[in-house]
Protein backbone atom coordinates (compact mmCIF):
# COMPACT_ATOMS: atom_id res chain seq x y z
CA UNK A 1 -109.35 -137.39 64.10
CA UNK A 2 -111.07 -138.63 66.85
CA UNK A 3 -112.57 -136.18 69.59
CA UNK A 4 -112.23 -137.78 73.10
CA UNK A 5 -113.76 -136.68 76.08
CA UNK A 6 -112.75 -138.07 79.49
CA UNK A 7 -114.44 -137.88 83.18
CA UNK A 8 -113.33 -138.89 86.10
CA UNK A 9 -116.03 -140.43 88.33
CA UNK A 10 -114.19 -141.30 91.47
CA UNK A 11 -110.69 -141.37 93.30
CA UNK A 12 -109.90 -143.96 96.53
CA UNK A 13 -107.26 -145.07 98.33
CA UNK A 14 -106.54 -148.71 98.15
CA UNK A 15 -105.36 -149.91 101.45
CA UNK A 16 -103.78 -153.48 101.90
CA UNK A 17 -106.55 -155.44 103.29
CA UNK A 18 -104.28 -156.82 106.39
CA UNK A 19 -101.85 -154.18 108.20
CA UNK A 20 -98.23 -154.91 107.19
CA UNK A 21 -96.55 -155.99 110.54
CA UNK A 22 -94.42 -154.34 112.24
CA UNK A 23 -91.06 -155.25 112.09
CA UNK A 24 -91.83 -154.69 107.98
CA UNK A 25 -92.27 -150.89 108.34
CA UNK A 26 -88.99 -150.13 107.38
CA UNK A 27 -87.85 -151.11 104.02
CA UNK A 28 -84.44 -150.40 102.26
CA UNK A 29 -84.15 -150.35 98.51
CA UNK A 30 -81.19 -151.78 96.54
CA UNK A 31 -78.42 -149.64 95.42
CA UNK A 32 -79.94 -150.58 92.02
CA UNK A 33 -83.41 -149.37 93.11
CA UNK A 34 -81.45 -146.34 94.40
CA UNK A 35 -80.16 -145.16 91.54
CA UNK A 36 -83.68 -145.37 89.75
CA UNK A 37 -84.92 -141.99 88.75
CA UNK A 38 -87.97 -140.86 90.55
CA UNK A 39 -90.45 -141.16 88.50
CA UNK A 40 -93.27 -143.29 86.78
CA UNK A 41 -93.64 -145.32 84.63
CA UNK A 42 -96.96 -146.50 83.03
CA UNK A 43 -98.25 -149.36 81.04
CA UNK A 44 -101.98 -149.24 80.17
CA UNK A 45 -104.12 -153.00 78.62
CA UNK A 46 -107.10 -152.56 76.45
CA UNK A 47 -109.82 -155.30 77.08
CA UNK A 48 -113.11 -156.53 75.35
CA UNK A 49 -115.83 -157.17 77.45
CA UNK A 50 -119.19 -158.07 77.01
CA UNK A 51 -120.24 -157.13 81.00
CA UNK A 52 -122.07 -154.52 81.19
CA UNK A 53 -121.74 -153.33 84.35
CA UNK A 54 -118.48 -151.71 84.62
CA UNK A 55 -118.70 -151.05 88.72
CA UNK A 56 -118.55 -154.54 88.85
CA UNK A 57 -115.18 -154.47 87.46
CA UNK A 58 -114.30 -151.67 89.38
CA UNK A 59 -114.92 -153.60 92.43
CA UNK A 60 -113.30 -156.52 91.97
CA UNK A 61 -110.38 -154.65 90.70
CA UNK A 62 -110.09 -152.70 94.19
CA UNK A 63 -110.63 -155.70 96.51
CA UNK A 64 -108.00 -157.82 94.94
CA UNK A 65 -105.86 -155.38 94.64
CA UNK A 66 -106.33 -154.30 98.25
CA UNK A 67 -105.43 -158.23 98.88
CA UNK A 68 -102.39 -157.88 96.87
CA UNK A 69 -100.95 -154.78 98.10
CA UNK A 70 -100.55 -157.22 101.84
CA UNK A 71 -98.01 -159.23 99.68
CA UNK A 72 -96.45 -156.21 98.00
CA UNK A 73 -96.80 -153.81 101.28
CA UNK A 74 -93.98 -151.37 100.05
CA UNK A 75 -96.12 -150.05 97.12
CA UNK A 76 -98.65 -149.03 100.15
CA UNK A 77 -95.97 -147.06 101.77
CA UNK A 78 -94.17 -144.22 100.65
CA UNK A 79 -90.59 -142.85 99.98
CA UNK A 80 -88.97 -141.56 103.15
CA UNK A 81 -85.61 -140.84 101.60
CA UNK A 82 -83.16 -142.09 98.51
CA UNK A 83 -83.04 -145.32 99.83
CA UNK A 84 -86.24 -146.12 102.33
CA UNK A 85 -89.86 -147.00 101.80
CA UNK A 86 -92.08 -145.93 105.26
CA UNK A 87 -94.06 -148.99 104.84
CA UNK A 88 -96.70 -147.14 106.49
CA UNK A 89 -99.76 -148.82 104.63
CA UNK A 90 -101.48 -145.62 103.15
CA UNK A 91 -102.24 -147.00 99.77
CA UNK A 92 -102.26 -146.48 96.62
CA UNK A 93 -104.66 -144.35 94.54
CA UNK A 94 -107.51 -145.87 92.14
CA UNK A 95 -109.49 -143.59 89.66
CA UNK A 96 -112.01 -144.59 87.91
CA UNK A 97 -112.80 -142.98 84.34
CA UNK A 98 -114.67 -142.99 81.70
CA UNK A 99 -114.98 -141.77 78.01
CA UNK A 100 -117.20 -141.03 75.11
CA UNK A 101 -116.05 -143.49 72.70
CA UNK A 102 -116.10 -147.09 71.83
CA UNK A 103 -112.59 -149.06 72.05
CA UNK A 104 -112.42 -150.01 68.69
CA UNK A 105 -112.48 -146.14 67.20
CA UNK A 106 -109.50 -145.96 69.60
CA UNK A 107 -107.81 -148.65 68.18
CA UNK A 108 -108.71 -148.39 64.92
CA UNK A 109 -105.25 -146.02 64.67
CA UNK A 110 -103.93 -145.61 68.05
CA UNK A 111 -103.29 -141.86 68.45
CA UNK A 112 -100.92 -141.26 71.22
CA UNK A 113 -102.48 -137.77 72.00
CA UNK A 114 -105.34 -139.23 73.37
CA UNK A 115 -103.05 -141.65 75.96
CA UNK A 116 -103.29 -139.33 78.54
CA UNK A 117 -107.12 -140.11 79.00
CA UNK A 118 -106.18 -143.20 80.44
CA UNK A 119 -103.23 -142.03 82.84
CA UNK A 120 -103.69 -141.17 86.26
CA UNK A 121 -100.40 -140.08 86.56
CA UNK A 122 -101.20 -137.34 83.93
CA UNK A 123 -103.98 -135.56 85.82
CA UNK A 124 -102.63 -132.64 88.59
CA UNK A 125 -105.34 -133.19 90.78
CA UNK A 126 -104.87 -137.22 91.08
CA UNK A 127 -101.15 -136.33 91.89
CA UNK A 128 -101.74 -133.87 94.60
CA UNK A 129 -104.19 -136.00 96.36
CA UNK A 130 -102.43 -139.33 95.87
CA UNK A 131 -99.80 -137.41 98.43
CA UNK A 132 -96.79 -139.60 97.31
CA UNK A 133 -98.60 -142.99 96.37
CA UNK A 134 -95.95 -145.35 94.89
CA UNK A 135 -99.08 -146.90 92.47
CA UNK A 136 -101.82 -145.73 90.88
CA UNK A 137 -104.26 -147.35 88.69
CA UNK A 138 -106.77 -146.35 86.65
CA UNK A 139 -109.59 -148.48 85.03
CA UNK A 140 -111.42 -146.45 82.06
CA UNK A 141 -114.74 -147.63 80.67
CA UNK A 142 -115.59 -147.32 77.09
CA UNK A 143 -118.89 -146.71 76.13
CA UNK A 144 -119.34 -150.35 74.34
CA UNK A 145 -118.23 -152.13 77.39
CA UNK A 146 -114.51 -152.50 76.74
CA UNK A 147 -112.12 -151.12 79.56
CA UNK A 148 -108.03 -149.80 79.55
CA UNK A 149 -106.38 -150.63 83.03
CA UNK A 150 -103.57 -148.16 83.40
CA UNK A 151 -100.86 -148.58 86.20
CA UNK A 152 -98.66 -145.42 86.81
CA UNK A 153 -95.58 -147.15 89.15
CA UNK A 154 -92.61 -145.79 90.40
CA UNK A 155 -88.87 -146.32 88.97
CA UNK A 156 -87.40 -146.52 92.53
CA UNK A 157 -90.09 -150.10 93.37
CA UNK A 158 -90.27 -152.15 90.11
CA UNK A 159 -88.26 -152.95 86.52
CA UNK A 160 -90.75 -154.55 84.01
CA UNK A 161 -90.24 -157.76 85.40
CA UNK A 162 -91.18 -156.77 88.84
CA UNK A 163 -93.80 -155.11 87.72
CA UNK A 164 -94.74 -158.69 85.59
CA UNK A 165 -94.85 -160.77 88.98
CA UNK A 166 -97.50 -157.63 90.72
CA UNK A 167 -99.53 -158.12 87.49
CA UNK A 168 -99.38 -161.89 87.99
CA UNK A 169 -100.03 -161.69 91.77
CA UNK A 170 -103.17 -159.32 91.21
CA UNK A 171 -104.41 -160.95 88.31
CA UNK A 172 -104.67 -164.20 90.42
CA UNK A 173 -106.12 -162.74 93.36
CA UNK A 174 -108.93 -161.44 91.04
CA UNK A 175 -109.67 -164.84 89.51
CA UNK A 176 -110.16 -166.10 93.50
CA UNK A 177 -109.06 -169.40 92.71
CA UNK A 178 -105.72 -169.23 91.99
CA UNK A 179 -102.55 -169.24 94.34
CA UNK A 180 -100.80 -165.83 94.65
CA UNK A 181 -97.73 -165.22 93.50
CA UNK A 182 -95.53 -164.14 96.29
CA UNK A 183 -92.59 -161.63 95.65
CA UNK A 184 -89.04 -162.06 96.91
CA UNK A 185 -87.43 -158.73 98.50
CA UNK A 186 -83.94 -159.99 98.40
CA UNK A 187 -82.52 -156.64 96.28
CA UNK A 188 -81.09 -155.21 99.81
CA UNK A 189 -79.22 -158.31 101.04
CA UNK A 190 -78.24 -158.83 97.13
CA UNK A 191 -76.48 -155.26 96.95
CA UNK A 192 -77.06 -152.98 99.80
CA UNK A 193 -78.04 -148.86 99.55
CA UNK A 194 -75.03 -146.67 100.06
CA UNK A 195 -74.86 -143.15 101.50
CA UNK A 196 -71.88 -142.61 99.17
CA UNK A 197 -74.34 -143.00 96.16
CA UNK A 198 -77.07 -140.29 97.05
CA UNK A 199 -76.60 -137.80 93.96
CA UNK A 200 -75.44 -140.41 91.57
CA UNK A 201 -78.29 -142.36 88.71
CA UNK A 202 -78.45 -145.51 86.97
CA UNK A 203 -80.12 -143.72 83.98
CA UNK A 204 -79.01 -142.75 81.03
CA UNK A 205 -79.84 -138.71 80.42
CA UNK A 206 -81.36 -137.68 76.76
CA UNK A 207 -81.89 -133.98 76.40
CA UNK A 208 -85.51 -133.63 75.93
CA UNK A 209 -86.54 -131.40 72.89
CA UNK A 210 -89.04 -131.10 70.33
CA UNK A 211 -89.65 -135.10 69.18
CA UNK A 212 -92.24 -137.16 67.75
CA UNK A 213 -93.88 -140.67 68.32
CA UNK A 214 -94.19 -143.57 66.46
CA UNK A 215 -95.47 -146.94 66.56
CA UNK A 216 -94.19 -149.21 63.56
CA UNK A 217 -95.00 -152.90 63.89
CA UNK A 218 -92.51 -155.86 62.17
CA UNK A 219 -94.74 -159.20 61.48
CA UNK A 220 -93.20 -162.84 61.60
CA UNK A 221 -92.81 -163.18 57.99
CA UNK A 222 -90.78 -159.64 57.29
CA UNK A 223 -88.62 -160.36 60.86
CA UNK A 224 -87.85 -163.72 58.62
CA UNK A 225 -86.73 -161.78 56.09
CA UNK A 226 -84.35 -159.72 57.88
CA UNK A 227 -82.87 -162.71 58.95
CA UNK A 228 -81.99 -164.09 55.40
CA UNK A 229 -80.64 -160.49 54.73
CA UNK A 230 -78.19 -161.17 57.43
CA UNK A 231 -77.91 -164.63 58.86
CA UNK A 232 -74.89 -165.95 56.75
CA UNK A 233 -72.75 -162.93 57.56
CA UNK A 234 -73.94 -163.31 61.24
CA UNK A 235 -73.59 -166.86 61.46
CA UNK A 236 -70.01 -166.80 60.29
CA UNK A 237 -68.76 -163.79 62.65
CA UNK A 238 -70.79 -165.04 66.06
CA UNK A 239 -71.36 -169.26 65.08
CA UNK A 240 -75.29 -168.22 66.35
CA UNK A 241 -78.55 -167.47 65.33
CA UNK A 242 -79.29 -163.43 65.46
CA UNK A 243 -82.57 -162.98 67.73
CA UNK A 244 -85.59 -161.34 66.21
CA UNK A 245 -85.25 -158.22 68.65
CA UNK A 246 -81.52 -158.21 67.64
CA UNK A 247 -82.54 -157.57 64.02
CA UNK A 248 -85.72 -155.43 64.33
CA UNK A 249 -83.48 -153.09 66.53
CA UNK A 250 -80.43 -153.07 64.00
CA UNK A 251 -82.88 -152.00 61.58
CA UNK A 252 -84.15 -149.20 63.78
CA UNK A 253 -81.02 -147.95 64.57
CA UNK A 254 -79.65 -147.70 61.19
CA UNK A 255 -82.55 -145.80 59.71
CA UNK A 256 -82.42 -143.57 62.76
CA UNK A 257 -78.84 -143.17 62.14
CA UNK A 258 -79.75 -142.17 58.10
CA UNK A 259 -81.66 -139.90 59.18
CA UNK A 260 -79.61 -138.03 61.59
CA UNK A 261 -77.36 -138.13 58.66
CA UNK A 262 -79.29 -136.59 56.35
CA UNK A 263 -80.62 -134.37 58.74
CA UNK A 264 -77.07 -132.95 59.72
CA UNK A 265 -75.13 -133.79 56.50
CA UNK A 266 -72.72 -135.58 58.36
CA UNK A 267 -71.40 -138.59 59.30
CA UNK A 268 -72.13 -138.64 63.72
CA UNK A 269 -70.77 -141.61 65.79
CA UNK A 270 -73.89 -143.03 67.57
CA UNK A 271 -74.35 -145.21 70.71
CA UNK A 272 -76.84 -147.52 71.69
CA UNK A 273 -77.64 -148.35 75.27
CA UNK A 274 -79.47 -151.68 75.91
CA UNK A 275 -81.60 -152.40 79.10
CA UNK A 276 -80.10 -155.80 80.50
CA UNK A 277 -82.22 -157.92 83.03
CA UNK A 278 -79.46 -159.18 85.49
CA UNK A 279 -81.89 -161.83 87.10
CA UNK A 280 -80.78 -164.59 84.66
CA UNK A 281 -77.20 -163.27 83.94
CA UNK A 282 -75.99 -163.82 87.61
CA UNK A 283 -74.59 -166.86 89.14
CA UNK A 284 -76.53 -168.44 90.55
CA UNK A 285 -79.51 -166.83 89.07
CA UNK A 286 -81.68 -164.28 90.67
CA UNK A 287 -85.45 -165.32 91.13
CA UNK A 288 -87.44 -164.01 88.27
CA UNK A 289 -89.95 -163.08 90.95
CA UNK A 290 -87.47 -160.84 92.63
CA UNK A 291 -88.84 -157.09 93.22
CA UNK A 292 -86.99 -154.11 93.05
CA UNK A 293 -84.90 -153.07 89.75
CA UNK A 294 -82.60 -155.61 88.48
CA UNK A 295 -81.51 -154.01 85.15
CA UNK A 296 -78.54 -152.21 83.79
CA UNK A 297 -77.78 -150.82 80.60
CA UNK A 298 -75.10 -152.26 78.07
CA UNK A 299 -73.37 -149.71 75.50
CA UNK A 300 -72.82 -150.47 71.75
CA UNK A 301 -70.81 -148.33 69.13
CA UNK A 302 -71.16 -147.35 65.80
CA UNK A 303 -68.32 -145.11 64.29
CA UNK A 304 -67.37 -146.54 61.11
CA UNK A 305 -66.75 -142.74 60.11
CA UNK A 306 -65.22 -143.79 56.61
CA UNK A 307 -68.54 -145.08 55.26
CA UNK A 308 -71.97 -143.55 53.82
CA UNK A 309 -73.93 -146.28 55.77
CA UNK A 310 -73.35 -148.80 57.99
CA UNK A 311 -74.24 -153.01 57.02
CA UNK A 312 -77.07 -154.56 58.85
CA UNK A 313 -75.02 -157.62 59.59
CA UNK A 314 -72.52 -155.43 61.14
CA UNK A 315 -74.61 -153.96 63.42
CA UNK A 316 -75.79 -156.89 64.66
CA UNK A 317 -72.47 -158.40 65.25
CA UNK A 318 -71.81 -155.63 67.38
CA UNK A 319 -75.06 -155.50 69.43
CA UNK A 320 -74.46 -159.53 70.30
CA UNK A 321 -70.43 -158.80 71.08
CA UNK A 322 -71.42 -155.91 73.43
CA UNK A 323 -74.02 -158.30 74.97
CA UNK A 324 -71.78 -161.19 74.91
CA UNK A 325 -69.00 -158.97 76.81
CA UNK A 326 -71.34 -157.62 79.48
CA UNK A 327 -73.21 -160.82 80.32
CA UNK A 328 -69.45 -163.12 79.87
CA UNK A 329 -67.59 -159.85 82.21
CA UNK A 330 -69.99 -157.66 84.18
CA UNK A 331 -73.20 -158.73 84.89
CA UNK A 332 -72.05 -160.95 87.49
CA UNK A 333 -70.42 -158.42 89.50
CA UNK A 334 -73.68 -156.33 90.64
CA UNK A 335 -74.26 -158.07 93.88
CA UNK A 336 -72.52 -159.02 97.11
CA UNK A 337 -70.01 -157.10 98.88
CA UNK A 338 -67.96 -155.59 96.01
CA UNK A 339 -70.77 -154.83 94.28
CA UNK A 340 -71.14 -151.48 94.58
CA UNK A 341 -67.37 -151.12 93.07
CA UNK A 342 -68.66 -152.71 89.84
CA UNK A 343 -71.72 -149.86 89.62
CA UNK A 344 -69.09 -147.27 90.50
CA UNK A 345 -66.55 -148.50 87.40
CA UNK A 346 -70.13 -148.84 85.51
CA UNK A 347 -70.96 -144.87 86.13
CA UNK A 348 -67.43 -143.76 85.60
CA UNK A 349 -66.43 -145.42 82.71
CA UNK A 350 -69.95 -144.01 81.29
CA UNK A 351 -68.83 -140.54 82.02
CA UNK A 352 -65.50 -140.64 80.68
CA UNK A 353 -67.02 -141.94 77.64
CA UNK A 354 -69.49 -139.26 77.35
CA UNK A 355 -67.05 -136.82 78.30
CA UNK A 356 -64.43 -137.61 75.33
CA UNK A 357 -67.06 -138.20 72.68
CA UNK A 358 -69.24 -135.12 73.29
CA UNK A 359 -70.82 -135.01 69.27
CA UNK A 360 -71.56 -139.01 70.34
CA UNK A 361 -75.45 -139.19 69.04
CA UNK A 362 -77.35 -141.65 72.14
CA UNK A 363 -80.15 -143.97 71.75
CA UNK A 364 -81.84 -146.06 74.36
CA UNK A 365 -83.92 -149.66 73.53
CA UNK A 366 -85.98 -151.29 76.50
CA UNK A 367 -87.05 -154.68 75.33
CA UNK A 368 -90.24 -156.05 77.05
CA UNK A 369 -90.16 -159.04 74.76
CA UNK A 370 -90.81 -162.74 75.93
CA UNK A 371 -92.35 -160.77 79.08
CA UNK A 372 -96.06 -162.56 79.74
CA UNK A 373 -98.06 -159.27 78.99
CA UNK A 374 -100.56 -160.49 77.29
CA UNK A 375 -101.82 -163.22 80.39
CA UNK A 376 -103.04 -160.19 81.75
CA UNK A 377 -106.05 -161.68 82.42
CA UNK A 378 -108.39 -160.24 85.60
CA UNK A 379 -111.08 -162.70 84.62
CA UNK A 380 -112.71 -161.03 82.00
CA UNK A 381 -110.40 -162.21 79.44
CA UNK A 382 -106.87 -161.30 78.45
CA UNK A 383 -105.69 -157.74 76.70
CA UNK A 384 -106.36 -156.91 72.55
CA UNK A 385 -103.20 -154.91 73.18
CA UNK A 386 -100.90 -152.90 75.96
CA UNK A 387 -99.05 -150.22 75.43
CA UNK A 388 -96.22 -148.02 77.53
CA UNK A 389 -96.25 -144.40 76.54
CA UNK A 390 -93.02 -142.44 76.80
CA UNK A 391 -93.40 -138.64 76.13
CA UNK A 392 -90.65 -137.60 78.22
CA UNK A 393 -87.21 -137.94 76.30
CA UNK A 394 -86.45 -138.48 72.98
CA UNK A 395 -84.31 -141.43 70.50
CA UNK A 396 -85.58 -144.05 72.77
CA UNK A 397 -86.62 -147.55 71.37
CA UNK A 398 -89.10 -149.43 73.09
CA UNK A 399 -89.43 -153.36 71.50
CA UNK A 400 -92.97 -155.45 72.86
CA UNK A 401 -94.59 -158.81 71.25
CA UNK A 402 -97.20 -158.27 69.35
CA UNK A 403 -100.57 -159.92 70.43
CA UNK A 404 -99.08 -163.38 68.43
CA UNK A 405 -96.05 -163.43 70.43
CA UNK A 406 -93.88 -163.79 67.07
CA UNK A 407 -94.17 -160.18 65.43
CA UNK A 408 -92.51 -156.84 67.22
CA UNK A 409 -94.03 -153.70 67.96
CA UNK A 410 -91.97 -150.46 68.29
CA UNK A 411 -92.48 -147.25 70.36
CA UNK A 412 -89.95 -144.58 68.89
CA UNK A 413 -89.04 -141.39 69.83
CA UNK A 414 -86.90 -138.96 68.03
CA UNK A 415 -86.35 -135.36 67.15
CA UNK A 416 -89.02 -133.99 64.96
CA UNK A 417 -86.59 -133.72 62.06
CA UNK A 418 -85.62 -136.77 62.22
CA UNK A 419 -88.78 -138.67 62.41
CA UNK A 420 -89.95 -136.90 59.40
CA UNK A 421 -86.97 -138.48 57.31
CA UNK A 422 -87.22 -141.45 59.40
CA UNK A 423 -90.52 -142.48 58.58
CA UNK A 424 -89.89 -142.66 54.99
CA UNK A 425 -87.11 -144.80 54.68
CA UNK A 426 -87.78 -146.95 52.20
CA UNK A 427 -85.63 -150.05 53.83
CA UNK A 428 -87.64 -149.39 57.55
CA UNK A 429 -90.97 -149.51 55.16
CA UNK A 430 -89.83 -152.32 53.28
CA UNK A 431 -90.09 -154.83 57.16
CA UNK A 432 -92.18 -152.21 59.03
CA UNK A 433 -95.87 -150.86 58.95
CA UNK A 434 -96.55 -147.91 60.57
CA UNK A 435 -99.22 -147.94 63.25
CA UNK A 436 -101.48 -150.07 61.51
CA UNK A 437 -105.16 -151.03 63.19
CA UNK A 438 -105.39 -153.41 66.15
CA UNK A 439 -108.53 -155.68 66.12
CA UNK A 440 -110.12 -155.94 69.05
CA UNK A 441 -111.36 -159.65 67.80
């Protein structure tokens, strides 16, 4: 067990380095962006370094970012109401840290306890004094030179690929030489905020209990594997190739699924809920530099009721119908005029669902997959590994490359019970290793 000690050495506000003009103060969200939840989400990079002056980093961390944030003015405002940003250019808040260890005894077995050194948004005196900031970053020296970047950003601002074209933008402006990347705000002409929509959410709401972490990690060769196991019975239901997030997910959910099982000794239906990016699924496609939230969740059903487990083939069949249904029939609909009538049937057709399958067990996956996290480079080289910690709800799936780009790594959440029965199932062990050592080679 490793005993961490963190200081903070210093808190700023990061002002955009030009004043945003003024007929940019006011900026309206999407409806999408509207119906975010309020609150933030984090994603923290572990580098190597052999600098050894870490204020230098520091530095050129603030004054690119400062250049940034002229291109991104919104995250320098804050929230006026449900649907306005007061682009008002008051910042956002940089901390800088440190701790008493070297990277490598961090990584060595990542311990998810200790993640809260590195988050801003995690300390009550950063969040009183950043009054409201929409960002926050925090840059964390090790005691061998290595560093963690963590960026705390709000729900209402950025999905994960918005938040992909800030990193690319910063990252750029760091390396001086490189062009910016610029971002488009075209959420509010795409679909408009509505007053009609002020207590209503996009989210999908897990009771929070007493739940566990874990990280398991599926190489290239065992995600191969699981495709023999079910590519011929795929291949003849869907005439396509399963995807390797497809199967490492199916997996996932079925042993979650055992051990809610065993755990109850009973048979529950379940549901899975699968983050969607919308950019590429509408017609014609959305910028994959667009900021704001362009995401929406599919649903997918397992209630086979009159068996003692259910085939990984035929949970995979159903994942790629589901997906094959929303993308063919709804994902199209989120934008223009009527778009706000395709959210609405969205959210009520949710509820009625919930409300006549009240023993339904949820799930929720987020895929970050094929998302360029690893070119998170600020010119001292790119990330050994980034991670997104979720401590607030539990059975939620969260799928990332690994540092190859052809293995998966998984963040899971679930009920303490369950996690104990979950993490010995012999089939997850048999594709899976559980949190095993990151090199920081």
């Amino acid at each position: 067990m490793i005993e961490m000690k963190s200081e903070i050495l210093s808190r700023r506000c990061i002002k955009p380095s030009s004043p945003t003009p003024s007929h940019l103060k006011t900026f309206k969200l999407s409806l999408l962006d509207q119906l975010a939840p309020p609150i933030h989400g984090t994603m923290t990079f572990f580098y190597t370094s052999t600098l050894n002056n870490s204020s230098n980093f520091s530095q050129t961390l603030q004054e690119s970012l400062s250049k940034t944030l002229t291109l991104f003015y919104p995250l320098a405002g804050r929230l006026q109401d449900a649907a306005t940003v007061d682009c008002n250019d008051q910042g956002v808040f940089f901390i800088e840290a440190k701790v008493n260890i070297q990277l490598s005894q961090f990584l060595s077995q990542p311990d998810f306890n200790l993640t809260d050194h590195f988050l801003p948004s995690n300390d009550y005196q950063t969040m009183e004094l950043s009054n409201g900031a929409m960002l926050l970053v925090q840059f964390t020296s090790f005691t061998c030179g290595g560093a963690a970047i963590s960026l705390s950003l709000t729900h209402k601002l950025a999905d994960m690929s918005a938040l992909v074209t800030f990193l690319r933008s910063w990252t750029n402006a760091s390396c001086l030489f490189c062009k910016p990347v610029v971002p488009d705000f075209i959420g509010p002409n795409l679909l408009p905020p509505r007053d009609d929509f002020q207590n209503m959410s996009a989210s999908v709401n897990i009771k929070a209990a007493n739940f566990a972490l874990r990280r398991f990690v599926f190489s290239t060769s065992k995600i191969a594997e699981l495709k023999d196991k079910v590519y011929d019975q795929f291949l003849l239901a869907m005439h396509r190739h399963p995807s390797r997030v497809e199967l490492v997910l199916a997996l996932i959910w079925k042993c979650a699924m055992a051990a809610n099982r065993s755990k109850s000794e009973s048979f529950r239906p379940s549901v899975l809920f699968q983050a969607v990016n919308l950019r590429k699924r509408m017609t014609p496609p959305v910028p994959e530099t667009a900021f704001g939230n362009f995401v929406w969740p599919f649903m997918v059903l397992a209630e086979e009721d009159n068996k003692d487990d259910l085939e990984l083939h035929e949970l995979v069949t159903e994942m790629r119908k589901a997906f094959n249904n929303f993308c063919n029939e709804k994902a199209d609909k989120f934008k223009g005029e009527e778009g706000h009538l395709a959210i609405l049937g969205a959210l009520k057709e949710r509820g009625e669902f919930f409300k006549n399958n009240r023993e339904m067990t949820v799930y929720k996956c987020t895929s970050w997959c094929k998302f360029p996290l690893y070119d998170t480079d600020f010119g001292w080289g790119k990330p050994v590994w980034h991670v997104s910690v979720n401590k607030i709800v539990s059975n939620t799936i969260a799928l990332a490359d690994t540092r190859s780009g052809d293995g998966i790594e998984a963040l899971i959440t679930l009920d303490d019970e369950e996690m104990a029965i979950f993490e010995r199932n012999e089939e997850l062990l048999e594709y899976a290793t559980l949190n095993p050592s990151i090199a920081c080679a």
